[in-house]
PDB file of N, CA and C in Angstrom:
ATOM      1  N   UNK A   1       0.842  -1.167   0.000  1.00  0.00           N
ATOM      2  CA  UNK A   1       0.000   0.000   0.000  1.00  0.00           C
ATOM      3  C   UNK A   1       0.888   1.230   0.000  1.00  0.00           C
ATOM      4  N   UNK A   2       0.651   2.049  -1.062  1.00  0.00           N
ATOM      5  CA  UNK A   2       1.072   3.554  -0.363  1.00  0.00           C
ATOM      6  C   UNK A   2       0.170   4.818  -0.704  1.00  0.00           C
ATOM      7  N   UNK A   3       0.223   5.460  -0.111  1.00  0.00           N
ATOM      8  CA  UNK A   3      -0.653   6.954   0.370  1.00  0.00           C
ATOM      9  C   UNK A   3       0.021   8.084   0.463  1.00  0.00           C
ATOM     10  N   UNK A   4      -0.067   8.927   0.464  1.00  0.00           N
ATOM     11  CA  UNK A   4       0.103  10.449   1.243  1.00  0.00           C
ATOM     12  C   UNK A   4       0.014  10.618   2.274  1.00  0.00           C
ATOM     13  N   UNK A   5       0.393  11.232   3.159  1.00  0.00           N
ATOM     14  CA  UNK A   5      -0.167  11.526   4.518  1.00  0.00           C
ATOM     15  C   UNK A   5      -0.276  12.926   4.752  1.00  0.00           C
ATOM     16  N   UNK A   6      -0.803  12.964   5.687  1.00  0.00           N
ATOM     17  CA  UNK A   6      -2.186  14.737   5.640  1.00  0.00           C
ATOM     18  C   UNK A   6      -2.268  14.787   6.951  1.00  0.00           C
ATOM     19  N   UNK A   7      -2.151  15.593   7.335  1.00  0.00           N
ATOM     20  CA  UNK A   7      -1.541  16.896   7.041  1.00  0.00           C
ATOM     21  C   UNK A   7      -0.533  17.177   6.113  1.00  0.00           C
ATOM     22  N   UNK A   8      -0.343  18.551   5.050  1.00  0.00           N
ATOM     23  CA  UNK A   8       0.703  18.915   4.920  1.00  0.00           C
ATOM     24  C   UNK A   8       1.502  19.394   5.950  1.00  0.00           C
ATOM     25  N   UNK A   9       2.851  18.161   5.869  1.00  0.00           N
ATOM     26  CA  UNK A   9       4.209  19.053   6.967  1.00  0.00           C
ATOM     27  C   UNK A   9       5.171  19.261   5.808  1.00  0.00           C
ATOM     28  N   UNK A  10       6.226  19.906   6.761  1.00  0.00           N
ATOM     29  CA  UNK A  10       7.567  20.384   6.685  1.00  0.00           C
ATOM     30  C   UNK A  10       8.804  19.647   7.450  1.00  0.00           C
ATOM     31  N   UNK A  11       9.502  19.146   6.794  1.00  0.00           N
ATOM     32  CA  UNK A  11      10.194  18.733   7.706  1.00  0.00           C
ATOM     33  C   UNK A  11      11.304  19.565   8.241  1.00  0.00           C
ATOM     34  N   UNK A  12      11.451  20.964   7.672  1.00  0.00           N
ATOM     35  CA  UNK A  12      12.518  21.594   8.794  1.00  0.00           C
ATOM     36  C   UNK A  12      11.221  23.018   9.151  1.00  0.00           C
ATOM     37  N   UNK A  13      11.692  23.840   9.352  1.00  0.00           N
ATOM     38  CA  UNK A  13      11.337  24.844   9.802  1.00  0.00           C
ATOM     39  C   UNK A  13      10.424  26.091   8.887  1.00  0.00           C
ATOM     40  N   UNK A  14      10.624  25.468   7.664  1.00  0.00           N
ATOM     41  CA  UNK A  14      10.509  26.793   6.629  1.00  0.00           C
ATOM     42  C   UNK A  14       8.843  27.156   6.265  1.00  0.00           C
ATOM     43  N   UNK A  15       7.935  26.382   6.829  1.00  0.00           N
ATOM     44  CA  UNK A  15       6.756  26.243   6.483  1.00  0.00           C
ATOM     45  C   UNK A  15       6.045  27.249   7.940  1.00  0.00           C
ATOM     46  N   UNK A  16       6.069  28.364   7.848  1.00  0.00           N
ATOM     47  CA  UNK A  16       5.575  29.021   9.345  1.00  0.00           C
ATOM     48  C   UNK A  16       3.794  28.259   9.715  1.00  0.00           C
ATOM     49  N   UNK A  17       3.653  28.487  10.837  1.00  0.00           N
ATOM     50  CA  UNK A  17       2.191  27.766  11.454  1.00  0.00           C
ATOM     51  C   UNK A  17       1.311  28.443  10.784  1.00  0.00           C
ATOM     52  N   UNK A  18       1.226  29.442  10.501  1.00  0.00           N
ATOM     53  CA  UNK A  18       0.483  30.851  10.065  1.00  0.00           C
ATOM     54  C   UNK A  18       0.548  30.709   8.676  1.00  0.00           C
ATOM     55  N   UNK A  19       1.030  29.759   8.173  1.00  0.00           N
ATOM     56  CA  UNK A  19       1.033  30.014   6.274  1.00  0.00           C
ATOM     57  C   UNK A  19      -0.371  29.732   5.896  1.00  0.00           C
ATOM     58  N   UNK A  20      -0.447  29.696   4.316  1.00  0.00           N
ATOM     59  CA  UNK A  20      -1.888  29.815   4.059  1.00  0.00           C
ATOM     60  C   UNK A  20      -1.599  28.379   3.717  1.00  0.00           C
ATOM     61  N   UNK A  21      -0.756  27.404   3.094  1.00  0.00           N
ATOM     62  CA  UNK A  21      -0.698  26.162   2.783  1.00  0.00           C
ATOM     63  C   UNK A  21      -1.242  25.300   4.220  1.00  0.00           C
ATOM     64  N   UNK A  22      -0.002  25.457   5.048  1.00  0.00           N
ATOM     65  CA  UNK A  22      -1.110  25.082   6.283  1.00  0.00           C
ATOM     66  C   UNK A  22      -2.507  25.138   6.735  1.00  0.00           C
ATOM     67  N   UNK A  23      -2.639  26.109   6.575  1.00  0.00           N
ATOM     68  CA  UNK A  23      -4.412  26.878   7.137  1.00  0.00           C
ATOM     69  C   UNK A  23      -4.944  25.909   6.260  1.00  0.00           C
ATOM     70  N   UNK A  24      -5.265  25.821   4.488  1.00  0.00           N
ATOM     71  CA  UNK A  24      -5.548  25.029   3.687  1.00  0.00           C
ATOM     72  C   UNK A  24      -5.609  23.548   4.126  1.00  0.00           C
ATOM     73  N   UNK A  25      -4.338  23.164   4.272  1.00  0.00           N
ATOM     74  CA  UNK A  25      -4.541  21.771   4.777  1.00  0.00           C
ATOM     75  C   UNK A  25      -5.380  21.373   6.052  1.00  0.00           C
ATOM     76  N   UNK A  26      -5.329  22.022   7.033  1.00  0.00           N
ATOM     77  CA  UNK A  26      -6.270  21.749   8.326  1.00  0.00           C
ATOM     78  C   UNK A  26      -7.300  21.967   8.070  1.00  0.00           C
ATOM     79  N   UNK A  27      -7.837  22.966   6.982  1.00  0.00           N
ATOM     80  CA  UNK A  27      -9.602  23.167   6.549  1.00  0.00           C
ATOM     81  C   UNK A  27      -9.876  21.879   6.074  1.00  0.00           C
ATOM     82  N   UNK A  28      -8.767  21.292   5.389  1.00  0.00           N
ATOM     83  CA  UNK A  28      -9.447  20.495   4.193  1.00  0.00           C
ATOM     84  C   UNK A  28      -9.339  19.225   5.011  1.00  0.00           C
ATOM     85  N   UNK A  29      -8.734  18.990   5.969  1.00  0.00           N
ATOM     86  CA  UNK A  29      -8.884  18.346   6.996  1.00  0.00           C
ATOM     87  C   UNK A  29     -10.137  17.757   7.973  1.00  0.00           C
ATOM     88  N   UNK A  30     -10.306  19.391   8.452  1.00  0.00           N
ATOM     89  CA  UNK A  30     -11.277  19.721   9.312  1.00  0.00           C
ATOM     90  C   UNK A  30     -12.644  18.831   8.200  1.00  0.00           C
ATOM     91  N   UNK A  31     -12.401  19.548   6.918  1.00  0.00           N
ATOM     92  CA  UNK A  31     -13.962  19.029   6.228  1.00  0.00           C
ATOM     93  C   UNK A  31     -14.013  17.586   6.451  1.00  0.00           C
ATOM     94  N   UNK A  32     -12.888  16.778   5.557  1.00  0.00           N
ATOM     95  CA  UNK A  32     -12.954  15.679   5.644  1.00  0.00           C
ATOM     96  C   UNK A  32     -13.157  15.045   6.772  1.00  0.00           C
ATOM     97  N   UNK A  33     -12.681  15.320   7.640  1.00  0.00           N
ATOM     98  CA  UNK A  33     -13.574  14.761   8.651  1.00  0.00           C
ATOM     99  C   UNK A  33     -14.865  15.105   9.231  1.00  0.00           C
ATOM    100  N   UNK A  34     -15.461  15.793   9.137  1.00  0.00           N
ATOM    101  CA  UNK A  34     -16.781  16.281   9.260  1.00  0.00           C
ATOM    102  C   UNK A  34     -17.692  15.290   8.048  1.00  0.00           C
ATOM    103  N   UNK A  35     -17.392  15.010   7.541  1.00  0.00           N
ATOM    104  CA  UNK A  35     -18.377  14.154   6.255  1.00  0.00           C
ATOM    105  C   UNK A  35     -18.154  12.441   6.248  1.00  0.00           C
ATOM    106  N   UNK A  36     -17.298  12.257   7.210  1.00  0.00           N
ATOM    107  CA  UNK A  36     -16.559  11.264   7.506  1.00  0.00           C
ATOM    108  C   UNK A  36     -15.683  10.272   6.562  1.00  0.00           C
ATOM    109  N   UNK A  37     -15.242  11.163   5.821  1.00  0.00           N
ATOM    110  CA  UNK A  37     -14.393  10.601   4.975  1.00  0.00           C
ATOM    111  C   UNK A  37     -12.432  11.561   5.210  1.00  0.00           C
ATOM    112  N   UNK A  38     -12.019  10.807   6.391  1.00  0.00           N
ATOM    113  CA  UNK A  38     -10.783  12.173   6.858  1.00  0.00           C
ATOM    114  C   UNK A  38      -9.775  11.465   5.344  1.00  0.00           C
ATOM    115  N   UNK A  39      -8.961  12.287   5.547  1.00  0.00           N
ATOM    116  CA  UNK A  39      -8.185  12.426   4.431  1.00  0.00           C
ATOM    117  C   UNK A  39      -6.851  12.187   5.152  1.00  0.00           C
ATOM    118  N   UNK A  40      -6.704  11.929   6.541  1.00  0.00           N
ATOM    119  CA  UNK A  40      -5.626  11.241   6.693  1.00  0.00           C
ATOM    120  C   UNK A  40      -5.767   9.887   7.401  1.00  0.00           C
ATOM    121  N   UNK A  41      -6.052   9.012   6.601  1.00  0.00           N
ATOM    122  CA  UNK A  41      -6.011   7.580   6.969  1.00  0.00           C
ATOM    123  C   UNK A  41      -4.797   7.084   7.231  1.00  0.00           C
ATOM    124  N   UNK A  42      -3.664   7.153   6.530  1.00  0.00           N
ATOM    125  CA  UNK A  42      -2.947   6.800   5.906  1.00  0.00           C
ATOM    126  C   UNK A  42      -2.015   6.497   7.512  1.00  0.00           C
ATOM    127  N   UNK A  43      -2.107   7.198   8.442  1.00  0.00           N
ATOM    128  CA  UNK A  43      -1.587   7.050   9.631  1.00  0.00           C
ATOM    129  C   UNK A  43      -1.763   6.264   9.694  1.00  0.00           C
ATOM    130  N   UNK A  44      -2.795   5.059   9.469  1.00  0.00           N
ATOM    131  CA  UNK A  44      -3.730   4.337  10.771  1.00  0.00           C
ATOM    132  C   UNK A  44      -3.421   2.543   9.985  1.00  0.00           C
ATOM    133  N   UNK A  45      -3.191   2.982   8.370  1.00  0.00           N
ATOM    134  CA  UNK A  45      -3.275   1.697   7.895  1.00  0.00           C
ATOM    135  C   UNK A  45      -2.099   0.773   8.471  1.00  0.00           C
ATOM    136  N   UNK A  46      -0.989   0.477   9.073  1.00  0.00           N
ATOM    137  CA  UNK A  46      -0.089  -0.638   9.900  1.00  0.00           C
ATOM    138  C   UNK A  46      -1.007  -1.292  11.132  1.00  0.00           C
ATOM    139  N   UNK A  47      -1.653  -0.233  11.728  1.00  0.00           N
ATOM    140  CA  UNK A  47      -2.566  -0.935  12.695  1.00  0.00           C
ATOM    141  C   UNK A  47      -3.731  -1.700  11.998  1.00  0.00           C
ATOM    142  N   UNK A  48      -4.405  -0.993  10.931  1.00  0.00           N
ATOM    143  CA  UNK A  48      -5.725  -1.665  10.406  1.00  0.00           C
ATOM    144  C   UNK A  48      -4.983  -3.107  10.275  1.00  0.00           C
ATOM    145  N   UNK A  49      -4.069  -3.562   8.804  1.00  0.00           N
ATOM    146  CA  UNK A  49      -3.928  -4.012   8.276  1.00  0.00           C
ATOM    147  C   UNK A  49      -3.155  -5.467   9.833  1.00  0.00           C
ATOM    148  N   UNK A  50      -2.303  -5.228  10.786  1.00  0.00           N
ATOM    149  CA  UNK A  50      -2.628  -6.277  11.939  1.00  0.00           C
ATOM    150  C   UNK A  50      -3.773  -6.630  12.857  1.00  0.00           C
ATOM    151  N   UNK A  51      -4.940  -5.730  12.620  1.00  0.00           N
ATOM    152  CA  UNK A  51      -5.939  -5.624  13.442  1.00  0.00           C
ATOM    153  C   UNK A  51      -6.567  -6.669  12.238  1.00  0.00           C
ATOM    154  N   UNK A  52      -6.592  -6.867  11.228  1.00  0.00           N
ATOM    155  CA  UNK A  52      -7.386  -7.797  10.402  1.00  0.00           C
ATOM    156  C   UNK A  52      -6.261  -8.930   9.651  1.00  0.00           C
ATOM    157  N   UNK A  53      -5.071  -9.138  10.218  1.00  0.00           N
ATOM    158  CA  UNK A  53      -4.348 -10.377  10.746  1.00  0.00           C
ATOM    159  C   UNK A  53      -3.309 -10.461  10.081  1.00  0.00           C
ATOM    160  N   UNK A  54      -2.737  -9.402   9.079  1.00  0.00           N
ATOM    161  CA  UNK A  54      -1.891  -9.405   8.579  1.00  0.00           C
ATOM    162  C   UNK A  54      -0.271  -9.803   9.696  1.00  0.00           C
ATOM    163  N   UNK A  55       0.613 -10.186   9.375  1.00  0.00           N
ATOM    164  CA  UNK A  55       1.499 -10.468  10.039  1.00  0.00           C
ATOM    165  C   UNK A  55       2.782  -9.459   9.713  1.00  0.00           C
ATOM    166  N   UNK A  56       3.778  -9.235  10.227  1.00  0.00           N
ATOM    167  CA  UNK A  56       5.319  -8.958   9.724  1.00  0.00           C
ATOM    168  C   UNK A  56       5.102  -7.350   9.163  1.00  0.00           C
ATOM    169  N   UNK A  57       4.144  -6.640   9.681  1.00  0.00           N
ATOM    170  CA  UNK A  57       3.960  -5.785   8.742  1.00  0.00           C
ATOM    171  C   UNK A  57       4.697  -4.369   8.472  1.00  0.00           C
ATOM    172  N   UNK A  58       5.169  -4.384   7.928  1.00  0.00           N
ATOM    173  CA  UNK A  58       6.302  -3.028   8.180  1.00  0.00           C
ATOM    174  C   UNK A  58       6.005  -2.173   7.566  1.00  0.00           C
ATOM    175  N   UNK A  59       6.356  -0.877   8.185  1.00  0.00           N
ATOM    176  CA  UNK A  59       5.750   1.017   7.860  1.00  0.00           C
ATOM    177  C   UNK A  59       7.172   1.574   7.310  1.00  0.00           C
ATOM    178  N   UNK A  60       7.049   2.036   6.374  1.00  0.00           N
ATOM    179  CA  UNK A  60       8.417   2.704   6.040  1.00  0.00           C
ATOM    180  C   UNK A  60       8.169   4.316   5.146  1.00  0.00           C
ATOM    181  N   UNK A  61       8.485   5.129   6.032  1.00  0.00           N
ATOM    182  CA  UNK A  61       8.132   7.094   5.650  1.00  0.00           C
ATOM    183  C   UNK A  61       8.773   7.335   4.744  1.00  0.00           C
ATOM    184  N   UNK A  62       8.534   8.011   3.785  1.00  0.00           N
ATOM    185  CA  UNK A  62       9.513   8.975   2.644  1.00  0.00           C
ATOM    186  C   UNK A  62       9.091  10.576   2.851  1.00  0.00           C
ATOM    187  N   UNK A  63      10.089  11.182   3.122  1.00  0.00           N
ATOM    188  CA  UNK A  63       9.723  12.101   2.515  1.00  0.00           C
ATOM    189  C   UNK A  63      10.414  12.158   1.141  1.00  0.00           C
ATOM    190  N   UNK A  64       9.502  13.237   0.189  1.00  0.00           N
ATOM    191  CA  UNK A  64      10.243  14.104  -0.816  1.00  0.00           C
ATOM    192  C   UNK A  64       9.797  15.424  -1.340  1.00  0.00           C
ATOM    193  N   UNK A  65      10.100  16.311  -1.746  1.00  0.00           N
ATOM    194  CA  UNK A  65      10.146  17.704  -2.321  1.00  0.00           C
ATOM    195  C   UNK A  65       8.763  17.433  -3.315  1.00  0.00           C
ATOM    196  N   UNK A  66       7.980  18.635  -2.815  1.00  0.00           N
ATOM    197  CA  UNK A  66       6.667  18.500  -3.936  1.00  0.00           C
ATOM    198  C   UNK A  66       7.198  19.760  -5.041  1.00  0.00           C
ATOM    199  N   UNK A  67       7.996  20.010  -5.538  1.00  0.00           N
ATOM    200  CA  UNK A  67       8.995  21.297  -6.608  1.00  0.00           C
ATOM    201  C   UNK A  67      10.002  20.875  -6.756  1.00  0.00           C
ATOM    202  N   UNK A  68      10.586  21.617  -7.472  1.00  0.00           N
ATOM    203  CA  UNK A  68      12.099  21.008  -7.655  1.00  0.00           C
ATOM    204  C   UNK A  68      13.435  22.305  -7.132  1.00  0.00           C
ATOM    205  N   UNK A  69      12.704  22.902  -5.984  1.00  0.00           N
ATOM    206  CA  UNK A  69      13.705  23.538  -5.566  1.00  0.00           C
ATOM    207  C   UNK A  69      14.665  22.999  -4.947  1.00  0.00           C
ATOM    208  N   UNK A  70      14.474  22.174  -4.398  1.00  0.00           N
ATOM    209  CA  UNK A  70      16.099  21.827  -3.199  1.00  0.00           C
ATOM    210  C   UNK A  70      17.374  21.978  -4.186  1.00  0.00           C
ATOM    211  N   UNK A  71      18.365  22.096  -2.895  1.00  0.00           N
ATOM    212  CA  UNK A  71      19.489  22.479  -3.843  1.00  0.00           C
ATOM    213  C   UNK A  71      20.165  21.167  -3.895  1.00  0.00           C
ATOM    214  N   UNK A  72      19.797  19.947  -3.091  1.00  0.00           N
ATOM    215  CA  UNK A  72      20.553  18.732  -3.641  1.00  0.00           C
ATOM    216  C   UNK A  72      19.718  17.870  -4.605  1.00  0.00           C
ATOM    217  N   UNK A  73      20.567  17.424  -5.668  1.00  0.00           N
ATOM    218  CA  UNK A  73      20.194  17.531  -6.663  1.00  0.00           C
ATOM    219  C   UNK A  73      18.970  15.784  -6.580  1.00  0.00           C
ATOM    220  N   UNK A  74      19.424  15.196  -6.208  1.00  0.00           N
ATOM    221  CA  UNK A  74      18.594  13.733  -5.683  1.00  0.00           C
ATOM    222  C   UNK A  74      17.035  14.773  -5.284  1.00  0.00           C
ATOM    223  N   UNK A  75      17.333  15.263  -4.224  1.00  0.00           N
ATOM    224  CA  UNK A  75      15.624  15.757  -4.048  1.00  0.00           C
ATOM    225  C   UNK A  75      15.249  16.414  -5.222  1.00  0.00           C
ATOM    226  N   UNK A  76      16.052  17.795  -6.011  1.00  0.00           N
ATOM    227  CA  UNK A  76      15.428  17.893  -7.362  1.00  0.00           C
ATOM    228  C   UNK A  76      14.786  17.336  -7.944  1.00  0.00           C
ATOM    229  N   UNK A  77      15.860  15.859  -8.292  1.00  0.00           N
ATOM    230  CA  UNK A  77      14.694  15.559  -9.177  1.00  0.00           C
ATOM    231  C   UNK A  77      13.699  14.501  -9.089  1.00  0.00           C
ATOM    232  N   UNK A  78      13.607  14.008  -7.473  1.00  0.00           N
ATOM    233  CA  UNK A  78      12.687  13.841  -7.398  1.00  0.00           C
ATOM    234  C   UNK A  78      11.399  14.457  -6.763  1.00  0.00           C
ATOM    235  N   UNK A  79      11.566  15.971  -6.683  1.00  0.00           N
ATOM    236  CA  UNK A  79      10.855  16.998  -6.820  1.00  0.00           C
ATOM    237  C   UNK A  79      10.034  17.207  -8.347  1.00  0.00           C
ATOM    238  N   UNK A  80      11.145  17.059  -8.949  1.00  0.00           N
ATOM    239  CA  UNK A  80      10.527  17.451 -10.452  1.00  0.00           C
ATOM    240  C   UNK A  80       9.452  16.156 -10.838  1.00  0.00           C
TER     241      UNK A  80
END
């Protein structure tokens, strides 16, 4: 399985609490869960997937660059 996960983060600092990308993501958040369809599942699937008997099951995070700004060139291009 793979997903997205939602909230939009940052992994260093550069994304202030106060941005509008943030604000965006917690609305769109907030909705999705209000209609009961949240938009961040994606946390939860290692537990679902042993809770219905899967065995050995391993979680493994990526981040990567949604642009192709970074200046090392590996995140470029897989930014781009």
């Amino acid at each position: 399985m793979a997903d997205i996960c939602f909230p939009v983060q940052c992994d260093d600092e550069s994304m202030p609490k106060d941005s509008t990308l943030r604000n965006w993501a917690d609305l769109l958040l907030a909705g999705t869960i209000k209609i009961g369809r949240p938009i961040n599942s994606a946390k939860d699937y290692k537990q679902q997937l042993e809770k219905a008997g899967f065995t050995n099951v391993v979680e493994q995070k990526f981040i990567w660059p949604q642009n192709r700004w970074p200046r090392d060139s590996k995140m470029k291009e897989l930014g781009t």
